[in-house]
C-alpha atoms as a PDB file:
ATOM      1  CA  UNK A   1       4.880   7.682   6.209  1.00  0.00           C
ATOM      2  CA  UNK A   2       3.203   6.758   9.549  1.00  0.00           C
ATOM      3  CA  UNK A   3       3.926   3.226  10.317  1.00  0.00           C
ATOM      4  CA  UNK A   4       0.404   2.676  11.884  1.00  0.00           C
ATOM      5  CA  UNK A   5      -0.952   3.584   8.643  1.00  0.00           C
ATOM      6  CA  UNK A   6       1.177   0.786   7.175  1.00  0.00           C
ATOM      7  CA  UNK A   7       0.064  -1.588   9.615  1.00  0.00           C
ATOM      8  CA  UNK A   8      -3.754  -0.896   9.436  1.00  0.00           C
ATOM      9  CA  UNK A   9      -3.324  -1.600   5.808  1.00  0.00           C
ATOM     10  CA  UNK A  10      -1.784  -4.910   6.528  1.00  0.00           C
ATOM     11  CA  UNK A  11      -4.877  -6.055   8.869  1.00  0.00           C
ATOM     12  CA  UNK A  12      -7.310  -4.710   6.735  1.00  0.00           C
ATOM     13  CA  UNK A  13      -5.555  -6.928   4.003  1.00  0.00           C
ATOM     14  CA  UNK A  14      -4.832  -9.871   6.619  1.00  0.00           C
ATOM     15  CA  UNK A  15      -8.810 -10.144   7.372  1.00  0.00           C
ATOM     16  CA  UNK A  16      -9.249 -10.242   3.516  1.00  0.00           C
ATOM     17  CA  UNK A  17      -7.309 -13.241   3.614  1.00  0.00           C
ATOM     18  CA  UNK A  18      -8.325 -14.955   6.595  1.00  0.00           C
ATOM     19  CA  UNK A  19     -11.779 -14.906   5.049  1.00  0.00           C
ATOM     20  CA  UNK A  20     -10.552 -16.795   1.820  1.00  0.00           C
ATOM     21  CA  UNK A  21      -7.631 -18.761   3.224  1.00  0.00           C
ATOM     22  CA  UNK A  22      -8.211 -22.613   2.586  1.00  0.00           C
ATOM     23  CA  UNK A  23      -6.067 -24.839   4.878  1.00  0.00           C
ATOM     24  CA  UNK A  24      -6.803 -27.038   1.793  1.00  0.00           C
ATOM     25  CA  UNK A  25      -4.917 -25.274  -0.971  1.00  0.00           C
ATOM     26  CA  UNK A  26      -2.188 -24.113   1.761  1.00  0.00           C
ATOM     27  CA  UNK A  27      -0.032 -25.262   3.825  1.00  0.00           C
ATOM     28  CA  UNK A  28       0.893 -22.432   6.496  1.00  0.00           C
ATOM     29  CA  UNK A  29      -1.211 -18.896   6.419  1.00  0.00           C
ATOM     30  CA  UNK A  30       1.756 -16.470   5.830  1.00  0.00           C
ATOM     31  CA  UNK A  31       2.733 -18.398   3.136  1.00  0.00           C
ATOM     32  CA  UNK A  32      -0.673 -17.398   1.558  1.00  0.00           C
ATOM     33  CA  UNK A  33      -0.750 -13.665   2.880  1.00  0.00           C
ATOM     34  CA  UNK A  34       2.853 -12.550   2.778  1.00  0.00           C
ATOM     35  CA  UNK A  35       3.318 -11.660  -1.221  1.00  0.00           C
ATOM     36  CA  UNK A  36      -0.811 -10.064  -0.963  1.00  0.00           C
ATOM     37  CA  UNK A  37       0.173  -8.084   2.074  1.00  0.00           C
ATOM     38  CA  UNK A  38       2.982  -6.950   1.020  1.00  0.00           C
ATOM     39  CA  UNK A  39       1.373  -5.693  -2.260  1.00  0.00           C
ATOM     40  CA  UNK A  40      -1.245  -3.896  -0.014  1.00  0.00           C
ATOM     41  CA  UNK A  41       1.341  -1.655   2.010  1.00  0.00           C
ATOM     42  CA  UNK A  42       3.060  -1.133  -1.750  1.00  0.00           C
ATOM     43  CA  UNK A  43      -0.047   0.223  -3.359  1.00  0.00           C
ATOM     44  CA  UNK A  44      -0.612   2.367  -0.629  1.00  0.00           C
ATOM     45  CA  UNK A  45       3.105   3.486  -0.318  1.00  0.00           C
ATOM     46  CA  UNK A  46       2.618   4.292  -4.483  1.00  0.00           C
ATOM     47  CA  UNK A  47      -0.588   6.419  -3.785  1.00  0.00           C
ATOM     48  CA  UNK A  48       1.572   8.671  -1.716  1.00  0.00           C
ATOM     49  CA  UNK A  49       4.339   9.356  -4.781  1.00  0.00           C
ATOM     50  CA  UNK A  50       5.297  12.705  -4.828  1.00  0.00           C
ATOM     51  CA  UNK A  51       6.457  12.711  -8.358  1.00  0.00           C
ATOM     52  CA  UNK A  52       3.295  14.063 -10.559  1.00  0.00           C
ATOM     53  CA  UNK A  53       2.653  12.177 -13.974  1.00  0.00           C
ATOM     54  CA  UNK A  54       4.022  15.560 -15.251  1.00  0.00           C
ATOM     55  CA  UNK A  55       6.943  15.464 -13.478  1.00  0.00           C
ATOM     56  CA  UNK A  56       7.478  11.758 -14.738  1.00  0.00           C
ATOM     57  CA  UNK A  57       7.015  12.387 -17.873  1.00  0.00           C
ATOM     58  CA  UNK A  58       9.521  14.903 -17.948  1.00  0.00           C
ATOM     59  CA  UNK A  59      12.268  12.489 -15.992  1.00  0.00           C
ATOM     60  CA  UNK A  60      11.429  10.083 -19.073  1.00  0.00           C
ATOM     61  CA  UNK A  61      12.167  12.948 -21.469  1.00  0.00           C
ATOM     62  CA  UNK A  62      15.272  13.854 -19.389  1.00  0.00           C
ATOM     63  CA  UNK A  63      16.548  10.124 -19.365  1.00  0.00           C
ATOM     64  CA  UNK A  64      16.216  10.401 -23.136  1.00  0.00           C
ATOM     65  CA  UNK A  65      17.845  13.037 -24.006  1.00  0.00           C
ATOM     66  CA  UNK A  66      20.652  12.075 -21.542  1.00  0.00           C
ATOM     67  CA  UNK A  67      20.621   8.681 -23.623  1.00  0.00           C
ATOM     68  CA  UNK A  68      21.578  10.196 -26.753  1.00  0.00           C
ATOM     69  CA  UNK A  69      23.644  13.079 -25.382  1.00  0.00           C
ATOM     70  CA  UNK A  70      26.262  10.593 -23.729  1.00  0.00           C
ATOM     71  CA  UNK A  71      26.084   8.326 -26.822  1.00  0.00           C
ATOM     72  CA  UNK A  72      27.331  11.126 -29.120  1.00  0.00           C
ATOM     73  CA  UNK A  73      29.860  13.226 -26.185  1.00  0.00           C
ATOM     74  CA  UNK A  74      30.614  10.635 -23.663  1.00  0.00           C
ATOM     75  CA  UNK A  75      29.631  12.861 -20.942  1.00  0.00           C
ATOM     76  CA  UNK A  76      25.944  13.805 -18.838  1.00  0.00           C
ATOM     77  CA  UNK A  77      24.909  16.986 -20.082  1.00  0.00           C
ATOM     78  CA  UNK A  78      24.406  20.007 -17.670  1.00  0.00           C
ATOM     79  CA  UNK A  79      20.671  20.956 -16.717  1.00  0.00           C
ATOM     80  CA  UNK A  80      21.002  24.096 -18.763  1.00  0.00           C
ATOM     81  CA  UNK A  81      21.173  21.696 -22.102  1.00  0.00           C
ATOM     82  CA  UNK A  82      18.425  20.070 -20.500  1.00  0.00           C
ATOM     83  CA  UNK A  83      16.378  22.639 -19.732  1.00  0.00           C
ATOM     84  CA  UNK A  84      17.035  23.820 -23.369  1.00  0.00           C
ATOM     85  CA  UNK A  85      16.076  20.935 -25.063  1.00  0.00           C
ATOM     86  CA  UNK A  86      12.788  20.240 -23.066  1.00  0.00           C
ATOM     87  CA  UNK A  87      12.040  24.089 -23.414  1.00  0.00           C
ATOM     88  CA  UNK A  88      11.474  24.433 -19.343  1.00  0.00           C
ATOM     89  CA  UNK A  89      13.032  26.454 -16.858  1.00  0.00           C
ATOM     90  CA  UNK A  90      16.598  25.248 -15.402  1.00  0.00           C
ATOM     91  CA  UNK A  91      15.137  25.776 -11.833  1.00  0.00           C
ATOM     92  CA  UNK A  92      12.105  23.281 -13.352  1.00  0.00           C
ATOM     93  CA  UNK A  93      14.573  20.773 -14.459  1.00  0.00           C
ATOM     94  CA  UNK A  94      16.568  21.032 -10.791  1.00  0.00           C
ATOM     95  CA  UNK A  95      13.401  20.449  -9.067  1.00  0.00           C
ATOM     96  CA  UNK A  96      12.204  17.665 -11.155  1.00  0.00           C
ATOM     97  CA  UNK A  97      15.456  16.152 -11.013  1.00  0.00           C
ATOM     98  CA  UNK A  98      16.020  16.573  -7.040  1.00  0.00           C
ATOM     99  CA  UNK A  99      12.362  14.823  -6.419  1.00  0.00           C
ATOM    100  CA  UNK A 100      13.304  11.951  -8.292  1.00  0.00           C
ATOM    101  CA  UNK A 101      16.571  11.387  -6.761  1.00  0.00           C
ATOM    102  CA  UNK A 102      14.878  11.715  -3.277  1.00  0.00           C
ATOM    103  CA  UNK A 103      11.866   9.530  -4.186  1.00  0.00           C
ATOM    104  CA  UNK A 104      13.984   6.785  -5.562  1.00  0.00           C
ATOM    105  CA  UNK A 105      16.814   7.257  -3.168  1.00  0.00           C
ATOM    106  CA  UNK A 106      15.906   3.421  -1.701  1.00  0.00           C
ATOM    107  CA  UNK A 107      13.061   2.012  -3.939  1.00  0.00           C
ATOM    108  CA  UNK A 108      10.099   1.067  -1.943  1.00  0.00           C
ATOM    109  CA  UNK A 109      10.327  -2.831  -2.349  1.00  0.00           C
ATOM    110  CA  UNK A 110      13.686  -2.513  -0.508  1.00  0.00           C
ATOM    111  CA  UNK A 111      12.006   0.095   2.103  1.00  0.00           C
ATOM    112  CA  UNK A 112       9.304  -2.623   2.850  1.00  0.00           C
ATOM    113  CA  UNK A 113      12.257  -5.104   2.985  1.00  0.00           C
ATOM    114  CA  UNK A 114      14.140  -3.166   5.524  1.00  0.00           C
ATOM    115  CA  UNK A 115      11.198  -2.900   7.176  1.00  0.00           C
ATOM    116  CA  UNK A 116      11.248  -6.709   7.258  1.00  0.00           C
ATOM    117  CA  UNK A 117      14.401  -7.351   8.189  1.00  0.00           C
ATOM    118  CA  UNK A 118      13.942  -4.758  11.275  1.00  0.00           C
ATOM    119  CA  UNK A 119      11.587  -8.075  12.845  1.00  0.00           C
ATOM    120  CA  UNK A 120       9.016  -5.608  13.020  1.00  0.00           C
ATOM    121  CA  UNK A 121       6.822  -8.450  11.483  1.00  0.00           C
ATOM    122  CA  UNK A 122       8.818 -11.635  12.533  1.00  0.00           C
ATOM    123  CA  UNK A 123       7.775 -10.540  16.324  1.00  0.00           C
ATOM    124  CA  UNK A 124       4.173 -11.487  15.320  1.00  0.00           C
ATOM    125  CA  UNK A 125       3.573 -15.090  15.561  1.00  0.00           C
ATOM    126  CA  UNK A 126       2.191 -15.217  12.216  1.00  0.00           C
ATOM    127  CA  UNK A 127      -0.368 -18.237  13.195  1.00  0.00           C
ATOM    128  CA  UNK A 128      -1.299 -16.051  16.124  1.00  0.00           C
ATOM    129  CA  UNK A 129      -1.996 -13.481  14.426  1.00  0.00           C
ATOM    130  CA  UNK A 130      -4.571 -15.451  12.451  1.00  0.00           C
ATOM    131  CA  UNK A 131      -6.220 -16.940  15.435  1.00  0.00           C
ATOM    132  CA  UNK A 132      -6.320 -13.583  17.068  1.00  0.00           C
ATOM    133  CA  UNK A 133      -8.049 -12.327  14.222  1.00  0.00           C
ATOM    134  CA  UNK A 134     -10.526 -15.380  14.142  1.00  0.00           C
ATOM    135  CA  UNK A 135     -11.024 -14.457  18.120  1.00  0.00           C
ATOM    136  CA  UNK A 136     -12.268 -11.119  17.646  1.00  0.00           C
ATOM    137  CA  UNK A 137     -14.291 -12.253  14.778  1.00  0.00           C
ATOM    138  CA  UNK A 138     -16.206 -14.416  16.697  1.00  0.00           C
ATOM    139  CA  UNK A 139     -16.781 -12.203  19.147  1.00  0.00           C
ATOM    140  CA  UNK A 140     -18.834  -9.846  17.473  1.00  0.00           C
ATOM    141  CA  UNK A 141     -22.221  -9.746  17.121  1.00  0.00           C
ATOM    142  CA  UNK A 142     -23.690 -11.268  14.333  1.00  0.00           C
ATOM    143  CA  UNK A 143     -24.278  -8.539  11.977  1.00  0.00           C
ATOM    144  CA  UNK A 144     -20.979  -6.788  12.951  1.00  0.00           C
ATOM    145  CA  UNK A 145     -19.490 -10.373  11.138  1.00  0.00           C
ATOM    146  CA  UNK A 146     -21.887 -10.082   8.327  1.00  0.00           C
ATOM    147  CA  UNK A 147     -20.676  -6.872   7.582  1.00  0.00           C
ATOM    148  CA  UNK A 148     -16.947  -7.538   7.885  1.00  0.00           C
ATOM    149  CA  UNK A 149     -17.866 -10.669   5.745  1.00  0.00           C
ATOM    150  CA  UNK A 150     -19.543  -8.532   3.068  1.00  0.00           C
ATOM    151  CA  UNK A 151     -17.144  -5.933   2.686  1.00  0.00           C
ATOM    152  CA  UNK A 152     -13.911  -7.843   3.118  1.00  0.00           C
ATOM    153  CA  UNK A 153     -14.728 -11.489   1.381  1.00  0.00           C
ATOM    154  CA  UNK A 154     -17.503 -10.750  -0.925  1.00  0.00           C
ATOM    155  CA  UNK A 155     -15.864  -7.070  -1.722  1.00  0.00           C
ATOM    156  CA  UNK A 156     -18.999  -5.581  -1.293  1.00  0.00           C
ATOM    157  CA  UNK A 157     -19.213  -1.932  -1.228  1.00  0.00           C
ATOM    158  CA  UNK A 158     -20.508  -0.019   1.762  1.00  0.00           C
ATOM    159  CA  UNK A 159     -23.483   0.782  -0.210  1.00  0.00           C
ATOM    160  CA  UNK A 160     -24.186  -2.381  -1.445  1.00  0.00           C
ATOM    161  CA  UNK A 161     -23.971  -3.843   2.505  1.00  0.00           C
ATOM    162  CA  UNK A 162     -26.468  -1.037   3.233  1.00  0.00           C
ATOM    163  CA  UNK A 163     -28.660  -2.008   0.630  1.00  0.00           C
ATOM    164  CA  UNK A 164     -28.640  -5.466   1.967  1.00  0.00           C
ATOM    165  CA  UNK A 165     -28.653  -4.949   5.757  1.00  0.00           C
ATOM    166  CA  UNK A 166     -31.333  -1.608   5.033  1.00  0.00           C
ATOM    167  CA  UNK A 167     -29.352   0.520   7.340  1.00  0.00           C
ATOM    168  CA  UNK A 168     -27.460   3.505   6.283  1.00  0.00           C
ATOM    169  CA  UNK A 169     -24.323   3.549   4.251  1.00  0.00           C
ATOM    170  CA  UNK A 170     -22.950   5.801   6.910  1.00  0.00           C
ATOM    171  CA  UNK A 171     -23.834   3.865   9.784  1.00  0.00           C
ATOM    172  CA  UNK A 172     -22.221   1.060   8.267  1.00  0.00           C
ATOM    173  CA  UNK A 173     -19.108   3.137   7.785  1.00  0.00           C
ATOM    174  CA  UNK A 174     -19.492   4.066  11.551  1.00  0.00           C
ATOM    175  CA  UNK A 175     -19.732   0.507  12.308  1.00  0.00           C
ATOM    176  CA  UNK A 176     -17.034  -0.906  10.322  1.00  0.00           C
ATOM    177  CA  UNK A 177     -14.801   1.878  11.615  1.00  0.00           C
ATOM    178  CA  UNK A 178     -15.725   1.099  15.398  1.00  0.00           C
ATOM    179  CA  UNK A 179     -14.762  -2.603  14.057  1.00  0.00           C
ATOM    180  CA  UNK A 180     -11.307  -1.696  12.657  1.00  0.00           C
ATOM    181  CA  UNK A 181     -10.437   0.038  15.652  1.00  0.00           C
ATOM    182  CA  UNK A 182     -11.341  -2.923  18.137  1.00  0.00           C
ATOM    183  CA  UNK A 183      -9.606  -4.988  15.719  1.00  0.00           C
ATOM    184  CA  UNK A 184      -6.347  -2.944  16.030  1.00  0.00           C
ATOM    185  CA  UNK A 185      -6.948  -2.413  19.889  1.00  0.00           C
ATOM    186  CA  UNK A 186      -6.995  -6.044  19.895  1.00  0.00           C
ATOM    187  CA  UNK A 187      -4.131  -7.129  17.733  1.00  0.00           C
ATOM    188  CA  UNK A 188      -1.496  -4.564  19.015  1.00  0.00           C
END
């Protein structure tokens, strides 16, 4: 997992917010953003499970049959019963076994609290951050905010902003890209 990749998700989800955040409604801006940004670097953490619905299906299968084996013996059976059972291949029960031990080694909620607790995100001034992102905001041009209006408050699509600005879809990818990238360039 690169890091970067972590924290681009977390701007992209921190102009999201800035764009609907009400002083109104609450009090301090991380208050508002913490839980939603958060959830942002989890769903993207989840897209890159390595477990297959397959091989989840079988580790519910496997959890079952362990269930009822230790009610009735006491004991965990051996991967052979296992594999027996579930008519697969020892080796397949091993492997699905071994990939769900090492993708649930630390579950990712702790990972992204870790993560936390490492001040990675306590050494940005949370307010800061927000004004810094209001900065570069009003520093673009006026249709380079239009379009980071569209697609990040409205939740436009790119094709719908093309529609509506009659330029390309891919030169408003191109643009929003070259906008992400001064926004990082700015913020780090």
């Amino acid at each position: 997992i690169d890091v970067n990749d972590l924290i681009s998700i977390g701007v992209e989800e921190m102009i999201k917010l800035s764009r609907r955040y009400d002083k109104e409604q609450n009090d301090n801006f991380w208050g508002f953003a913490r839980k939603r940004v958060n959830g942002s670097m989890l769903d993207y953490l989840r897209s890159l499970d390595v477990m297959s619905r397959n091989n989840r299906k079988i580790i519910k299968d496997i959890d079952a049959i362990m269930d009822e084996y230790f009610l009735e013996n006491e004991c965990e059976p051996d991967d052979e019963y296992l594999a027996k059972k579930l008519d697969l291949d020892v080796e397949k029960i091993k492997e699905v076994r071994t990939a769900h031990a090492i993708s649930y080694t630390l579950p990712i909620d702790e990972q992204i609290e870790l993560y936390n607790e490492d001040n990675t995100l306590e050494k940005i001034e949370k307010e800061e951050l927000l004004e810094k992102i209001h900065e570069v905001l009003d520093d673009l041009k006026e249709r380079d905010q239009l379009i980071i209006q569209l697609y990040y408050y409205e939740e436009l699509s790119l094709k719908e902003i093309s529609e509506i600005l009659q330029i390309s879809e891919s030169r408003i990818s191109q643009i929003h890209k070259k906008l992400l990238k001064k926004l990082r360039e700015r913020l780090v």
